[in-house]
C-alpha atoms as a PDB file:
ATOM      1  CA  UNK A   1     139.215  85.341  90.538  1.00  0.00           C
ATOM      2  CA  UNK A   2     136.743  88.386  91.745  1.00  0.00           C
ATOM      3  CA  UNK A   3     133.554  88.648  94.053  1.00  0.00           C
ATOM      4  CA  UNK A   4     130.851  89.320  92.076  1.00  0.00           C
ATOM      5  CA  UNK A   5     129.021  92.761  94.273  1.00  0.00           C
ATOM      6  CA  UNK A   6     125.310  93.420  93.274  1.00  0.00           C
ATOM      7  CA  UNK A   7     124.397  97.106  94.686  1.00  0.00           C
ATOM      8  CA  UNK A   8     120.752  97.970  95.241  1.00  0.00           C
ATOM      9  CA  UNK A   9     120.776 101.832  94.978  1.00  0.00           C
ATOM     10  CA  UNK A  10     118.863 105.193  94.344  1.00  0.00           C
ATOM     11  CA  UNK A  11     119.931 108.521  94.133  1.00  0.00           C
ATOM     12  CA  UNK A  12     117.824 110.007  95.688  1.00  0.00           C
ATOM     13  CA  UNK A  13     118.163 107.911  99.005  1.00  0.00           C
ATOM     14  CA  UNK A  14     120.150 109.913 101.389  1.00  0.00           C
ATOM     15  CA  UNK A  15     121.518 106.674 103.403  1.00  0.00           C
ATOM     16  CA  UNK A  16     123.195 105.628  99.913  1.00  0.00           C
ATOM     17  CA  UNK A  17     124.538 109.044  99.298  1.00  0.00           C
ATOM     18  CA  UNK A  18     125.642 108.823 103.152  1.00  0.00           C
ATOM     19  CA  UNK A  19     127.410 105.120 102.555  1.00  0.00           C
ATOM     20  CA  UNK A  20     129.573 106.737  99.605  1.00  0.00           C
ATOM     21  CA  UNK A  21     132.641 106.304 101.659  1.00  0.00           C
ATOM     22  CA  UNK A  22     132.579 103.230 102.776  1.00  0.00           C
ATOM     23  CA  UNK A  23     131.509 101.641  99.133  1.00  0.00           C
ATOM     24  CA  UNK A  24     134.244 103.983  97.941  1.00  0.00           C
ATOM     25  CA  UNK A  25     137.085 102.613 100.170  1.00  0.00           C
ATOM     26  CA  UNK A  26     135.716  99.371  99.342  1.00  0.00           C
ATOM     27  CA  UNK A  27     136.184  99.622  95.782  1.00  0.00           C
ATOM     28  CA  UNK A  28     139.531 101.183  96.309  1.00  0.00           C
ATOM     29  CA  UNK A  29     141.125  98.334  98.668  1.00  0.00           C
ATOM     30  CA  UNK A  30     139.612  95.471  96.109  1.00  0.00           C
ATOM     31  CA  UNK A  31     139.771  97.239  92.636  1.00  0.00           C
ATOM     32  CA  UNK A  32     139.414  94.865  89.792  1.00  0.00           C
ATOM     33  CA  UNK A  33     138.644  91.967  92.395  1.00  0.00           C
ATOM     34  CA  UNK A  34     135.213  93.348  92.690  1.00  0.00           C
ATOM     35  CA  UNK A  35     133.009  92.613  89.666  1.00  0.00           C
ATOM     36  CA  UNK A  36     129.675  95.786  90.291  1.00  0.00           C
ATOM     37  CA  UNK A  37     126.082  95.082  89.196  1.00  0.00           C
ATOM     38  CA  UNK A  38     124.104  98.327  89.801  1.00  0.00           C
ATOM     39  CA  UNK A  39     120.391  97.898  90.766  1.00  0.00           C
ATOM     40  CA  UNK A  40     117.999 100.925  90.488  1.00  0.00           C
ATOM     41  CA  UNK A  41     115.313 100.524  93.064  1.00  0.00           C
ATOM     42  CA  UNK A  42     112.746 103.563  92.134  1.00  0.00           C
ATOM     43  CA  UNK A  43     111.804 104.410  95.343  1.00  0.00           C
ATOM     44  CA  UNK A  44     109.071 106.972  94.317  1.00  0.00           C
ATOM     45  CA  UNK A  45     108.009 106.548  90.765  1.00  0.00           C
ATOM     46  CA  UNK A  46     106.729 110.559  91.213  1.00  0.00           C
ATOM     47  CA  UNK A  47     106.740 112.849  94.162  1.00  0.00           C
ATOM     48  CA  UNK A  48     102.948 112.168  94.387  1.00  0.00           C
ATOM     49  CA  UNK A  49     103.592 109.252  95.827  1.00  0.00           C
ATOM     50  CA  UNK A  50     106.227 110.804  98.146  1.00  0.00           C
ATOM     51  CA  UNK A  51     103.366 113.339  98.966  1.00  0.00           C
ATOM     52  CA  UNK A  52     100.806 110.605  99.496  1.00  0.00           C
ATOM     53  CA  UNK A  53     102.751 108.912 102.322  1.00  0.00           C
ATOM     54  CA  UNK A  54     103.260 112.502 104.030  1.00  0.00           C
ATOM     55  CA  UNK A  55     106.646 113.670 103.279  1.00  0.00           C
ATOM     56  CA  UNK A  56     107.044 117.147 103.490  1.00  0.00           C
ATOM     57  CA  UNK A  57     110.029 119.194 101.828  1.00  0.00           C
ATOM     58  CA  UNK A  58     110.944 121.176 105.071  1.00  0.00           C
ATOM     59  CA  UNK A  59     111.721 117.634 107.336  1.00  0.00           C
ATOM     60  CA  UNK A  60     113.582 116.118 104.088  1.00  0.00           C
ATOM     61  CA  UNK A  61     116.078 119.532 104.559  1.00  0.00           C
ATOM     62  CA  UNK A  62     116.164 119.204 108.052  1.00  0.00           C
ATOM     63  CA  UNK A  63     116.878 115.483 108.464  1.00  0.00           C
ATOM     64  CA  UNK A  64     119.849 116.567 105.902  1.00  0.00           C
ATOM     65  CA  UNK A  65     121.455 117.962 109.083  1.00  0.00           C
ATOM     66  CA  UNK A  66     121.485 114.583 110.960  1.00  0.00           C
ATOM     67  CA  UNK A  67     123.173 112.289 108.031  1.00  0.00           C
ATOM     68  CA  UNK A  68     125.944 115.164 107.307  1.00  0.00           C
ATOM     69  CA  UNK A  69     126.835 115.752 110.918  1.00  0.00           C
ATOM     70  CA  UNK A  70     127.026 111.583 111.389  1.00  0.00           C
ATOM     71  CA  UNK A  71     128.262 110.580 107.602  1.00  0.00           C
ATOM     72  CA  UNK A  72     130.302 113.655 106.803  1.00  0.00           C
ATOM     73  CA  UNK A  73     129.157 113.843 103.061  1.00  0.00           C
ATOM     74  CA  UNK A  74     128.295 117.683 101.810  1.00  0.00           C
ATOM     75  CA  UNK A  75     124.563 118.438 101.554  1.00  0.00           C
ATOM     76  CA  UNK A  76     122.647 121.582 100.823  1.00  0.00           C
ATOM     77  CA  UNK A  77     120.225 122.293 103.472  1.00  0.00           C
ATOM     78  CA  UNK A  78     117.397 124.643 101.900  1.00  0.00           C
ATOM     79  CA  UNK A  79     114.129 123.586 101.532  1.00  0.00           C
ATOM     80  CA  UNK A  80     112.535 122.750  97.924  1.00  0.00           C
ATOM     81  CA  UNK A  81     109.451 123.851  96.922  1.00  0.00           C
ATOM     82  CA  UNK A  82     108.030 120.291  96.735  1.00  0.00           C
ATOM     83  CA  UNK A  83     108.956 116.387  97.119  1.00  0.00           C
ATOM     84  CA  UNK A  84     110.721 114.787  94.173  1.00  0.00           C
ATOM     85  CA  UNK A  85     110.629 111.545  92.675  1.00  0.00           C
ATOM     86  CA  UNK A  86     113.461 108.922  91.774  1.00  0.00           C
ATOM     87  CA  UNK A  87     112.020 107.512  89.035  1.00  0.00           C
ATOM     88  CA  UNK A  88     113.030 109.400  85.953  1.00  0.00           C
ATOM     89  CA  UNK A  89     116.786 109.076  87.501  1.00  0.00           C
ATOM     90  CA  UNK A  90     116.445 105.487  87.333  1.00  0.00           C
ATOM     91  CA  UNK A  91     116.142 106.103  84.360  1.00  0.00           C
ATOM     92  CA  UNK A  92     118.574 107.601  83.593  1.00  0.00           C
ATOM     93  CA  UNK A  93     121.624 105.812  84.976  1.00  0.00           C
ATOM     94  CA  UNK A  94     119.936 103.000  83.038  1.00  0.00           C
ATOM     95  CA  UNK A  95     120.337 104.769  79.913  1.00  0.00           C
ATOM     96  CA  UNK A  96     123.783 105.850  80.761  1.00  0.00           C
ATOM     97  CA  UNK A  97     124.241 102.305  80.729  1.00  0.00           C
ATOM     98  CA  UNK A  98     123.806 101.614  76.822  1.00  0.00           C
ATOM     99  CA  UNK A  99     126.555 104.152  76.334  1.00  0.00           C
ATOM    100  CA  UNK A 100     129.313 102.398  78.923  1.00  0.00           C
ATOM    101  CA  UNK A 101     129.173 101.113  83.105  1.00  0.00           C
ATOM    102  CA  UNK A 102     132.085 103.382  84.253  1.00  0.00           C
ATOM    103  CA  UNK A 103     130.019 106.288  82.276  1.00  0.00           C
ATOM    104  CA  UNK A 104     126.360 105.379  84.431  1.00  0.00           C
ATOM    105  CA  UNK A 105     128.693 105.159  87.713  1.00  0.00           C
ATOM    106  CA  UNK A 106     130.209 108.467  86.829  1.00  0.00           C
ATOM    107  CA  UNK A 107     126.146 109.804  86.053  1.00  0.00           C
ATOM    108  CA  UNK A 108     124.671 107.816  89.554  1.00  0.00           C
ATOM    109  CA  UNK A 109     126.936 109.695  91.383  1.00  0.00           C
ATOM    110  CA  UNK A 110     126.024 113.107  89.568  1.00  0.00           C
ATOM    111  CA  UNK A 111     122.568 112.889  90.058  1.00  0.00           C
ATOM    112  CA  UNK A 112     123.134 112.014  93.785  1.00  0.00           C
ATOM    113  CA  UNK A 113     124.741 115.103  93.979  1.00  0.00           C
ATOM    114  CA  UNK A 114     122.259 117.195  92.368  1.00  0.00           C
ATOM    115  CA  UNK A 115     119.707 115.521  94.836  1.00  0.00           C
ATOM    116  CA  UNK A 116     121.414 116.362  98.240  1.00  0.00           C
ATOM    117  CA  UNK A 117     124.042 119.589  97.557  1.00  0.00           C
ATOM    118  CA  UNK A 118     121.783 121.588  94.950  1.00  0.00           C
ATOM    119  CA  UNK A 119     118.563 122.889  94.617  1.00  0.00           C
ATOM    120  CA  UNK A 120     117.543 121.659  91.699  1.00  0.00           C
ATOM    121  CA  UNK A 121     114.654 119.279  91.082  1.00  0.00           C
ATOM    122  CA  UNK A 122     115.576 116.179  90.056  1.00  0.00           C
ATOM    123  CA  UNK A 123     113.126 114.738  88.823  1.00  0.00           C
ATOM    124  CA  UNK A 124     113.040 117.035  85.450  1.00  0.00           C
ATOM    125  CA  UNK A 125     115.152 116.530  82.315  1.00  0.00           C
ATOM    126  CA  UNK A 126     115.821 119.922  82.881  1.00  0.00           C
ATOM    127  CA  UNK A 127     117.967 118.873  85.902  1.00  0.00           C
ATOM    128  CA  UNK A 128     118.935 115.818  84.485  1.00  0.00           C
ATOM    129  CA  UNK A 129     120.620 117.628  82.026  1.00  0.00           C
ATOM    130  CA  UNK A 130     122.394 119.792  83.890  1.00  0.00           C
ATOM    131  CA  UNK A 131     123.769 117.105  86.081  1.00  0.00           C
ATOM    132  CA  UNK A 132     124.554 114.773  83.249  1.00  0.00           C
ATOM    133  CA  UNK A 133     126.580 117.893  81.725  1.00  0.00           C
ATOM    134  CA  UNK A 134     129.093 116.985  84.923  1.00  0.00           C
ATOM    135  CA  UNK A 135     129.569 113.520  83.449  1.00  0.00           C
ATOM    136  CA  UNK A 136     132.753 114.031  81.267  1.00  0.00           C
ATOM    137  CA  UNK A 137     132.964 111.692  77.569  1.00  0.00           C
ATOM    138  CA  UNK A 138     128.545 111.078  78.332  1.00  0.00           C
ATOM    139  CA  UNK A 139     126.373 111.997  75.741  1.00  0.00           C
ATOM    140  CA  UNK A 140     124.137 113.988  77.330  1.00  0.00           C
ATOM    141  CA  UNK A 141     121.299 113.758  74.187  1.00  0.00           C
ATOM    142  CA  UNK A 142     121.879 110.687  73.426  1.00  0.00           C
ATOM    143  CA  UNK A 143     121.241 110.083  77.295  1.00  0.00           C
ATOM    144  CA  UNK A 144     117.894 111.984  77.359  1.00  0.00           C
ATOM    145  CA  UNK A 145     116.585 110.489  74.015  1.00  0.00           C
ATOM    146  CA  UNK A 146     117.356 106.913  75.326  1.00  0.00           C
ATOM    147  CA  UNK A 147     115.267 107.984  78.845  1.00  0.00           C
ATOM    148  CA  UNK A 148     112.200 106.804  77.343  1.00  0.00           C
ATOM    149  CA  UNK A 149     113.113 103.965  74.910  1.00  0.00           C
ATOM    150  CA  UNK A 150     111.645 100.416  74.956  1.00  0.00           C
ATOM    151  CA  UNK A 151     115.162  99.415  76.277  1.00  0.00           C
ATOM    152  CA  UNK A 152     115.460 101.403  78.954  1.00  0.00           C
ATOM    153  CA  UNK A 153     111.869 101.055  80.258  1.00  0.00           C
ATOM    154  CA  UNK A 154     112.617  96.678  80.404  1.00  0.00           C
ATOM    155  CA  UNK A 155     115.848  97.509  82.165  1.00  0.00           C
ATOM    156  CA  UNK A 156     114.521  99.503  84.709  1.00  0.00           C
ATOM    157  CA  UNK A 157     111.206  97.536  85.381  1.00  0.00           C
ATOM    158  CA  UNK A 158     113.861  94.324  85.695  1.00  0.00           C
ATOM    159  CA  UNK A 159     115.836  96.394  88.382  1.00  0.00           C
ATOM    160  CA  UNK A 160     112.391  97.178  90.163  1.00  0.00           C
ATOM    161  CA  UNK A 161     111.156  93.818  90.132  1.00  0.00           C
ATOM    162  CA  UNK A 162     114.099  91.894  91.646  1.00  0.00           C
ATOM    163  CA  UNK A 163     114.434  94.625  94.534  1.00  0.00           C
ATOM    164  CA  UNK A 164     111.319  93.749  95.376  1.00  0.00           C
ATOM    165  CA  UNK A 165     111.713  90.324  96.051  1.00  0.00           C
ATOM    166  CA  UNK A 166     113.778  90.693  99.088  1.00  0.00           C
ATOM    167  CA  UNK A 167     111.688  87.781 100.811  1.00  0.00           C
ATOM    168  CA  UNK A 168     113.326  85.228  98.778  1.00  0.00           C
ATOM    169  CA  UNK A 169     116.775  86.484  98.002  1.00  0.00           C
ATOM    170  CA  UNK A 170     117.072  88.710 100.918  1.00  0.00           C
ATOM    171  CA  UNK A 171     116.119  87.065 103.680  1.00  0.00           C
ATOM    172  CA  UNK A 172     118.915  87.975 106.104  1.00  0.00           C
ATOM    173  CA  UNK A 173     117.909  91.205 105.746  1.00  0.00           C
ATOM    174  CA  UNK A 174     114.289  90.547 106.665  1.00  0.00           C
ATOM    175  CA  UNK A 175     115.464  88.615 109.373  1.00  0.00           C
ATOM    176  CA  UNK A 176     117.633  91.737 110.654  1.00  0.00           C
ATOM    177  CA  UNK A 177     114.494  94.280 109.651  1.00  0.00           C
ATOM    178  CA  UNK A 178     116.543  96.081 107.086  1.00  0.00           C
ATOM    179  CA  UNK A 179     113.719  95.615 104.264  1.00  0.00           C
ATOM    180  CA  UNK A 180     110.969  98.062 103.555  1.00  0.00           C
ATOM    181  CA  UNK A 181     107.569  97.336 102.594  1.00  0.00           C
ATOM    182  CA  UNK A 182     106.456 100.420 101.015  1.00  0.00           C
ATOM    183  CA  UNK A 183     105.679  98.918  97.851  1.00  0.00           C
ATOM    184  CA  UNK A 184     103.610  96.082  98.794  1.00  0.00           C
ATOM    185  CA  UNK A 185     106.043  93.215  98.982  1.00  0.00           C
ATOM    186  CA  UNK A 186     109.624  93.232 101.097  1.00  0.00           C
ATOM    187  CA  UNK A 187     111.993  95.170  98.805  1.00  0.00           C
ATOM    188  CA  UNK A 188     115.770  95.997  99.579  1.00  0.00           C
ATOM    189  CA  UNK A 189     116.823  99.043 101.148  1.00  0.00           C
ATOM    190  CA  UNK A 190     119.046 101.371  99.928  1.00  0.00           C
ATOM    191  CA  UNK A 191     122.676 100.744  99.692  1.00  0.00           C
ATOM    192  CA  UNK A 192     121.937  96.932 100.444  1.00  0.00           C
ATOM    193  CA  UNK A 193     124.838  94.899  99.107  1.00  0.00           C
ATOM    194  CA  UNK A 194     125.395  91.560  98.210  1.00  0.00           C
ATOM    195  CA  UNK A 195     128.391  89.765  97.668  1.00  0.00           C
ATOM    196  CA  UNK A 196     128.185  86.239  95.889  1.00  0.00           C
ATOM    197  CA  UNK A 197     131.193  83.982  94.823  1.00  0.00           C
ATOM    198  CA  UNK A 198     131.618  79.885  94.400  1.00  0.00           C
ATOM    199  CA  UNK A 199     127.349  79.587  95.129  1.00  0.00           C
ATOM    200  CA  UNK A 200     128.197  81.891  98.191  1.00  0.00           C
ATOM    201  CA  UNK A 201     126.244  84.835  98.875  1.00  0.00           C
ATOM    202  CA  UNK A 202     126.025  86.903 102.107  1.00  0.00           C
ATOM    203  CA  UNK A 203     123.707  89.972 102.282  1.00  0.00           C
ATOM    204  CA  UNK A 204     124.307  93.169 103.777  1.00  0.00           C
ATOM    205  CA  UNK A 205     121.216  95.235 104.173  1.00  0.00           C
ATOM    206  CA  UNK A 206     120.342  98.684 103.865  1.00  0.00           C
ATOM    207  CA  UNK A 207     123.199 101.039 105.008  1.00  0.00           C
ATOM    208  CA  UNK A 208     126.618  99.354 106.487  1.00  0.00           C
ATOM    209  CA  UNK A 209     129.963 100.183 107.526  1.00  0.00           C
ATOM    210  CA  UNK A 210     133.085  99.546 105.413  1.00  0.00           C
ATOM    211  CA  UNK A 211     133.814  97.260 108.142  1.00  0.00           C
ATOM    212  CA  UNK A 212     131.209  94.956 107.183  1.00  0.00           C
ATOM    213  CA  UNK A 213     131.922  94.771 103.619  1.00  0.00           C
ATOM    214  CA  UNK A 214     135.438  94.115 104.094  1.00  0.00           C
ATOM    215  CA  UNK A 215     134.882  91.158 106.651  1.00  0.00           C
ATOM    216  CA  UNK A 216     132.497  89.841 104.123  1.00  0.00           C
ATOM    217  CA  UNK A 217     134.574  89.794 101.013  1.00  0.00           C
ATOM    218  CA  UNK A 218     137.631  88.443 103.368  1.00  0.00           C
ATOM    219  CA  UNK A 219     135.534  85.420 104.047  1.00  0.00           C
ATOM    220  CA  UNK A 220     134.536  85.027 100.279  1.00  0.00           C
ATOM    221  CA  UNK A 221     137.533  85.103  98.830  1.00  0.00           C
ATOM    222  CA  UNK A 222     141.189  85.787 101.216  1.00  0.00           C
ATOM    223  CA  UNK A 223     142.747  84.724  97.881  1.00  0.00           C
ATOM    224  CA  UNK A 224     141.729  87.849  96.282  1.00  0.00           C
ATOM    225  CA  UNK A 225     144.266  91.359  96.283  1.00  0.00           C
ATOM    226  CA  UNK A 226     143.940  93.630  99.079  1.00  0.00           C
ATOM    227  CA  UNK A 227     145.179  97.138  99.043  1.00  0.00           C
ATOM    228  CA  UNK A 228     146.930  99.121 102.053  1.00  0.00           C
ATOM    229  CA  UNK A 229     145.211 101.987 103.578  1.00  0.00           C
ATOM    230  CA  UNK A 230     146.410 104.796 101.132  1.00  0.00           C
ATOM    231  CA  UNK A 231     147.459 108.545 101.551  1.00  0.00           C
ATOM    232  CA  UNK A 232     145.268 110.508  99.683  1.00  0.00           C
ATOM    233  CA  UNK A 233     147.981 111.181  97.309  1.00  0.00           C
ATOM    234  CA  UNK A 234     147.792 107.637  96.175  1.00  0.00           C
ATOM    235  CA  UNK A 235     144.204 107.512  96.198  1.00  0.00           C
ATOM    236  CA  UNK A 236     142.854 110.508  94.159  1.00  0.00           C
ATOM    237  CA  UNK A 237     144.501 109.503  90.890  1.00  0.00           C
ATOM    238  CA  UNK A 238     142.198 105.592  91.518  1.00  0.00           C
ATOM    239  CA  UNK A 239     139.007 108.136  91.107  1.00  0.00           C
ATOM    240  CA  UNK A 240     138.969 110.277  88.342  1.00  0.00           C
ATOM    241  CA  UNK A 241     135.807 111.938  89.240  1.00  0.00           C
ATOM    242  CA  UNK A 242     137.039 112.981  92.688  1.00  0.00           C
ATOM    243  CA  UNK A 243     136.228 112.452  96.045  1.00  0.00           C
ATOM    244  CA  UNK A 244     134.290 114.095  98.469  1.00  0.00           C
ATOM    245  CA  UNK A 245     136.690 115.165 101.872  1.00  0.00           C
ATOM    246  CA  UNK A 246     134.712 112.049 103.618  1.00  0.00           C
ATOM    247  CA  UNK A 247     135.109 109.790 101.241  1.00  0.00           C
ATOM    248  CA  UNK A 248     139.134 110.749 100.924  1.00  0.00           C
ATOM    249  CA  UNK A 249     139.448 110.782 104.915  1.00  0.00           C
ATOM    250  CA  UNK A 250     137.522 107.515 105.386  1.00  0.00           C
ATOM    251  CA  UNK A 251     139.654 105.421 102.570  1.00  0.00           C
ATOM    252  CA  UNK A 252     142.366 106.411 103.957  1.00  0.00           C
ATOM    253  CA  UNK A 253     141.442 104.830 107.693  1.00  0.00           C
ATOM    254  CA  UNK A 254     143.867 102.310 108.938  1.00  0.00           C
ATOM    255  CA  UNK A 255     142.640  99.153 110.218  1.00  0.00           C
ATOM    256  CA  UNK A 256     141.188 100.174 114.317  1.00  0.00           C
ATOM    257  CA  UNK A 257     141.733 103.871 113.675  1.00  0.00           C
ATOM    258  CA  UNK A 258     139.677 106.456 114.157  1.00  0.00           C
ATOM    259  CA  UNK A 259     138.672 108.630 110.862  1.00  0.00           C
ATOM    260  CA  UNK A 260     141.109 111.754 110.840  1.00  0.00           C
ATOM    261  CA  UNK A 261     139.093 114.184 108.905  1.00  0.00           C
ATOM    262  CA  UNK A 262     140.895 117.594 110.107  1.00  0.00           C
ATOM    263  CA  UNK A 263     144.030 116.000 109.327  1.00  0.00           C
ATOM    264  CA  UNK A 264     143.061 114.394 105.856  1.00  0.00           C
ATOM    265  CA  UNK A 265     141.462 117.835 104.937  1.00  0.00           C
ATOM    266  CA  UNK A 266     145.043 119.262 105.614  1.00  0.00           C
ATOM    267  CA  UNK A 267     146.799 116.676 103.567  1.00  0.00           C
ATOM    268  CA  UNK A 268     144.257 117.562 100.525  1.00  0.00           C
ATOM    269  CA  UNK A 269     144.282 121.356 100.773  1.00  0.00           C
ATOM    270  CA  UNK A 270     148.718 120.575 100.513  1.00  0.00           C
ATOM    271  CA  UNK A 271     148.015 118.666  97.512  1.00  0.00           C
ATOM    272  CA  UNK A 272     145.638 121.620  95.789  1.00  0.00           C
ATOM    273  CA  UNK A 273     148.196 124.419  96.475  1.00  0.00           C
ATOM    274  CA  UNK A 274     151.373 121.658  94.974  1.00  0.00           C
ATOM    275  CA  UNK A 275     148.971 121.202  92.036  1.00  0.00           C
ATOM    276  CA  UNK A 276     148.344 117.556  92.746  1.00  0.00           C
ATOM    277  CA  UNK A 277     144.339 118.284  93.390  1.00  0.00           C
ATOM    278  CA  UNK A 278     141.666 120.555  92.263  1.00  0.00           C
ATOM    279  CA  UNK A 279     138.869 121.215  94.959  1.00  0.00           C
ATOM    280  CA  UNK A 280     135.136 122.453  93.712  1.00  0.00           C
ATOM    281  CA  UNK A 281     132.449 123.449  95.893  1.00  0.00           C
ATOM    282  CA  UNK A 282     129.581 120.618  96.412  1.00  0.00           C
ATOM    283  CA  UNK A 283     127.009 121.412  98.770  1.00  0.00           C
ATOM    284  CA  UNK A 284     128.319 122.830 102.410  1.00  0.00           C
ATOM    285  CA  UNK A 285     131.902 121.062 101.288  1.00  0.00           C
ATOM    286  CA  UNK A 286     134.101 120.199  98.449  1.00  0.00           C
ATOM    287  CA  UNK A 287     135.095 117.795  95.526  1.00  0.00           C
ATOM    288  CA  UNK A 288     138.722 117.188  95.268  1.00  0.00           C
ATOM    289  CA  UNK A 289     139.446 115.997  91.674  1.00  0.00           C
ATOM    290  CA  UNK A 290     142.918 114.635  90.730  1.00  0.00           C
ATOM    291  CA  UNK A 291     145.060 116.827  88.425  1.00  0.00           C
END
């Protein structure tokens, strides 16, 4: 038995790189129960287009400073030199794709990094590269040459087309005004979620709380598995990428508690100095990686 989750995503949409703890936690307290279907949205093919609808650098950096203070995930605040597009990233985590899923995950969340805790540009195989490098067992050649193969190009332009047809299979989150309609027709938002089971399917729009997801998978299925909170002891070793001090703190929320995240950051710095953890500088904060 499993929920089967399709995830509408970007990386370079700071909201999805904001709801990383929550989807996190989520995947933690279900596990195998969850069946993931990635969909890459390409929210600006280029930065021209970023450009054309007035976007500046500067207020992207500055706005940074409003999703860490409310989200809590790190994020470099400096100012690039000019907008960057999503679409050769797309791209990428489709390609990542032909080599393994858990491998693509592993590369989605790279790439998110490199767009909001370093200053590279993302939207150049250059920096592609260099994030992919992260990615451990991903062949990072293999991953560029596949970028602009026949296969990859279908893939993505599949992904593209059936986030943009939100008025049909999104409608609750029309009705709640969670769509955009940048690209002509009503497209889902980045991280929308949907959850489907038995001919069920309930839609979460754009960014949600853990909360939400959980009560929605509940009513889908109260048959399946359902972890208890965890201590971040028992949590790292489920994520062998690591987790951001948020995303630790937040999984490891009870049920009407408020998120501790002094008191999980002391728990994690006790398991780096007993050799449990490894922490590495992202952005204004830290990755803490299982050992």
């Amino acid at each position: 038995m499993h929920v089967d989750v399709i995830h509408f995503t970007d990386p370079g949409c700071p909201w999805a790189y904001s709801a990383e703890p929550d989807l996190n936690s989520l995947r933690y307290r279900y596990g195998s129960g969850l069946r993931w279907r990635r969909v890459m949205i390409g929210l600006a093919e280029t930065a021209a287009q970023y450009d054309g609808r007035g976007y500046k650098p500067e207020n992207s950096a500055m706005g940074r400073t409003s999703f860490a203070r409310r989200f809590g995930m790190p994020f470099r605040f400096e100012a690039r030199s000019r907008n960057q597009g999503t679409g050769l990233a797309c791209r990428a985590v489709k390609a990542a794709e032909l080599q393994d899923d858990d491998l693509a995950e592993a590369l989605l969340r790279a790439l998110r990094f490199g767009y909001f805790a370093t200053p590279l540009l993302m939207d150049t195989e250059e920096a592609i590269r260099t994030q992919a490098a992260t990615v451990a067992g991903l062949d990072v050649d293999r991953l560029l040459a596949d970028i602009t193969s026949p296969a990859v190009e279908e893939a993505y332009q599949a992904d593209r087309a059936e986030t943009r047809n939100a008025a049909v299979t999104g409608r609750p989150m029309v009705l709640q005004d969670k769509h955009a309609d940048t690209d002509g027709a009503a497209r889902f938002t980045a991280p929308s979620v949907v959850f489907e089971r038995d001919g069920q399917r309930l839609v979460a729009g754009g960014w949600q709380s853990f909360d939400v997801y959980d009560v929605m998978v509940a009513n889908l299925a109260p048959d399946l598995k359902r972890r208890e909170t965890p201590e971040p002891a028992e949590l790292l070793p489920e994520f062998p990428h690591g987790l951001t001090t948020q995303e630790v703190a937040v999984a490891c929320t009870a049920n009407l508690k408020e998120t501790d995240r002094e008191g999980t950051l002391r728990k994690l710095v006790l398991l780096a100095h007993n050799g449990k953890a490894r922490r590495a500088d992202v952005g204004d904060d830290a990755l803490w990686i299982p050992v």
